[in-house]
C-alpha atoms as a PDB file:
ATOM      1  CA  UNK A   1     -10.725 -26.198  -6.181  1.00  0.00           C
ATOM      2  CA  UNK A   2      -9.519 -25.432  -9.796  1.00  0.00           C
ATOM      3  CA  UNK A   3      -6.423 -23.512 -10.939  1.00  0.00           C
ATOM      4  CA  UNK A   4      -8.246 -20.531 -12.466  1.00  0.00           C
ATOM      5  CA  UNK A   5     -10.241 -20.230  -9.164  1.00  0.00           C
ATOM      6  CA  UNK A   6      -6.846 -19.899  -6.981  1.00  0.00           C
ATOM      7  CA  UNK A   7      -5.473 -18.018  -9.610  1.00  0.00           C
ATOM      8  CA  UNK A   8      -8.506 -15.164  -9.418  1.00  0.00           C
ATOM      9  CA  UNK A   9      -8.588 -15.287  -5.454  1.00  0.00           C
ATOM     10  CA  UNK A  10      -4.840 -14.594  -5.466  1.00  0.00           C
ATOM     11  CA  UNK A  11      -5.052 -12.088  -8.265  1.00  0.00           C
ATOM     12  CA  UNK A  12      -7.757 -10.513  -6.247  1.00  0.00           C
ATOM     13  CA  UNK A  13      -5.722 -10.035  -2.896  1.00  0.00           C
ATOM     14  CA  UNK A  14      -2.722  -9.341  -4.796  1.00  0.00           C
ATOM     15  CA  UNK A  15      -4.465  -6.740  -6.612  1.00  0.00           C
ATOM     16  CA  UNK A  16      -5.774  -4.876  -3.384  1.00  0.00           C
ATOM     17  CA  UNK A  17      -2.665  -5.418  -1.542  1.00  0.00           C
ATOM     18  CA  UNK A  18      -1.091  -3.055  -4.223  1.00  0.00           C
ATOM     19  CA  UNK A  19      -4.023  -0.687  -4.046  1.00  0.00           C
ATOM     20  CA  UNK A  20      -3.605  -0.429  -0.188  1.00  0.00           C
ATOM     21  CA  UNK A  21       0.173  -0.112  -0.729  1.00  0.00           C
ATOM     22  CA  UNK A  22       0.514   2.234  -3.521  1.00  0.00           C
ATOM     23  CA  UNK A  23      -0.551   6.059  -2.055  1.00  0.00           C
ATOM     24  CA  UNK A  24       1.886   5.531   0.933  1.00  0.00           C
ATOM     25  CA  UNK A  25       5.003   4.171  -1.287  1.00  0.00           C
ATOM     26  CA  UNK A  26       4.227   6.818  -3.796  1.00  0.00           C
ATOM     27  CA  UNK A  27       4.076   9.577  -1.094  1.00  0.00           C
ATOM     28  CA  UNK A  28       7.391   8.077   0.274  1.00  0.00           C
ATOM     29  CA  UNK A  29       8.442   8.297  -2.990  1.00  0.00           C
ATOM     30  CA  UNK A  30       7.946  11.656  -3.969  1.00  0.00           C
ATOM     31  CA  UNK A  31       8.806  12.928  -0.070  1.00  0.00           C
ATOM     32  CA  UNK A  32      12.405  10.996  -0.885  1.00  0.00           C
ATOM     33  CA  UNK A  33      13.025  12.647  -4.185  1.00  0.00           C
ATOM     34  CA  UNK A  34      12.180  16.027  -3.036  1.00  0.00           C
ATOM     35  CA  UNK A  35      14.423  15.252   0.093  1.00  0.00           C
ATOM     36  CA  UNK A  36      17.562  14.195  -2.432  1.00  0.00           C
ATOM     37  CA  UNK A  37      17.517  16.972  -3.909  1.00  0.00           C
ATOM     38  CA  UNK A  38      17.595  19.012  -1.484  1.00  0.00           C
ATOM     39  CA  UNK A  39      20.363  17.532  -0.233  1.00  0.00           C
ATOM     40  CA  UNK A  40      22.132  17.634  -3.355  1.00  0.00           C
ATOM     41  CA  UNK A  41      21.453  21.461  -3.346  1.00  0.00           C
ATOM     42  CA  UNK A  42      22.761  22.099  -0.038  1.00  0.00           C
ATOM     43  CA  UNK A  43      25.606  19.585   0.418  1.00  0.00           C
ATOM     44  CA  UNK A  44      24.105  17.817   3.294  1.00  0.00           C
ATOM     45  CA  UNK A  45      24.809  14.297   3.798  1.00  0.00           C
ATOM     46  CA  UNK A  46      22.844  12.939   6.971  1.00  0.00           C
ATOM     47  CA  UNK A  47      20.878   9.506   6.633  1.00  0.00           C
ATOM     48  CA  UNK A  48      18.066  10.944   9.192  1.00  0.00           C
ATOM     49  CA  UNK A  49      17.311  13.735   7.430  1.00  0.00           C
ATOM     50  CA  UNK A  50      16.026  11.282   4.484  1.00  0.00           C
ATOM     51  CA  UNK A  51      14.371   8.857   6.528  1.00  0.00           C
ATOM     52  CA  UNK A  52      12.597  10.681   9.371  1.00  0.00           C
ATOM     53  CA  UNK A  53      10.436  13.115   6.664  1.00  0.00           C
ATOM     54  CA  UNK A  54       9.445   9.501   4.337  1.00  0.00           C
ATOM     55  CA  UNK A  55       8.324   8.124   7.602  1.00  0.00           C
ATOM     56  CA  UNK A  56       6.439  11.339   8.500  1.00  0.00           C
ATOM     57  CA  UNK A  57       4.740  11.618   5.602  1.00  0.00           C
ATOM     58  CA  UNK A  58       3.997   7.585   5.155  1.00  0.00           C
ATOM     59  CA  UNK A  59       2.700   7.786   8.656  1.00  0.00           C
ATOM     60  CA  UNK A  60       0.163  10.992   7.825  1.00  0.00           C
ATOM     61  CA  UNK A  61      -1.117   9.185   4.501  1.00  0.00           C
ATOM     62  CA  UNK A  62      -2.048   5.820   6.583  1.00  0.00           C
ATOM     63  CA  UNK A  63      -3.744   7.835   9.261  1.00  0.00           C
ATOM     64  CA  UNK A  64      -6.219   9.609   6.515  1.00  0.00           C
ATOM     65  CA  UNK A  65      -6.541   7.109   3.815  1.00  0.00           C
ATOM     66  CA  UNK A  66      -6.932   4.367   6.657  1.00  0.00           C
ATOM     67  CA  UNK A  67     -11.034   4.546   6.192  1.00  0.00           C
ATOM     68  CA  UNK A  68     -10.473   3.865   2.718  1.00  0.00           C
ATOM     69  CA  UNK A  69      -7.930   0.647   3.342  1.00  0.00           C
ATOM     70  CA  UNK A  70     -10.435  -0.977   5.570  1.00  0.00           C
ATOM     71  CA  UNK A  71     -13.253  -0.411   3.293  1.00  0.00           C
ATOM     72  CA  UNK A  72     -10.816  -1.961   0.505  1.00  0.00           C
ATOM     73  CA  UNK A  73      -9.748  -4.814   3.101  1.00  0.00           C
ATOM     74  CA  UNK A  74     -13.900  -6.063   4.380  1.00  0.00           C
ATOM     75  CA  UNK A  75     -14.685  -5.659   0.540  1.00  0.00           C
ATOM     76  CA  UNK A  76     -12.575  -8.404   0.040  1.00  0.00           C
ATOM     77  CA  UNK A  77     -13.282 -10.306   3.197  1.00  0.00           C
ATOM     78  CA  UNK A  78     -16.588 -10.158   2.338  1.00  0.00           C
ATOM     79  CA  UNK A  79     -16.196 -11.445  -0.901  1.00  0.00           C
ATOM     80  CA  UNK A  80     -13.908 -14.479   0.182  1.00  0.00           C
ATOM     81  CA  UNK A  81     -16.875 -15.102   2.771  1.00  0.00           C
ATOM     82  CA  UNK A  82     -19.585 -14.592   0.275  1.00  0.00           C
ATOM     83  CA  UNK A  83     -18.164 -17.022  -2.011  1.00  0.00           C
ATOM     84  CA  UNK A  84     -17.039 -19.754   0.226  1.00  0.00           C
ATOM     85  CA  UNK A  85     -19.702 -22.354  -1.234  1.00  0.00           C
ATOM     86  CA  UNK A  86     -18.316 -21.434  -5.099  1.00  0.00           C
ATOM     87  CA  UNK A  87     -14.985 -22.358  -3.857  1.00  0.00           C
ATOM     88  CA  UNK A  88     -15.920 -25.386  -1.954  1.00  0.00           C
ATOM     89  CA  UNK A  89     -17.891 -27.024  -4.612  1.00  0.00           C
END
């Protein structure tokens, strides 16, 4: 197997690992920043009340974009499988 090959299949899963990863972190994100400031507003200064919302609203993003991971996910199964003999030769 050559370097550039290993080098594209990794780029490849790295690629769609961020893909899968990015609307949840960037709904945590945003659900986090919101969350600050509120509690810069009001003087509040509990640990829950930043972490239970991000993992709310992480957990609601995976449930409806989950169709769209696993189509991302066999797409690239299928193209490792696919390709198998390219690699091997």
């Amino acid at each position: 197997m050559e370097a550039a090959l290993v080098i594209s299949i990794g780029k490849n899963a790295i690629y769609t690992a961020f893909l899968i990863s990015a609307p949840i972190l960037l709904v945590s994100l945003v659900v986090g920043v919101l969350i600050s400031i509120f509690q810069a507003a009001t003087s509040i200064s509990d640990a829950t009340l930043n972490f239970a919302p991000k993992v709310l609203a992480a957990g609601l993003v995976l449930l409806f974009i989950m169709p769209w991971i696993m189509n991302k996910m066999v797409g690239l199964f299928v193209y490792l499988v696919n390709n198998i003999p390219n690699f091997i030769k």
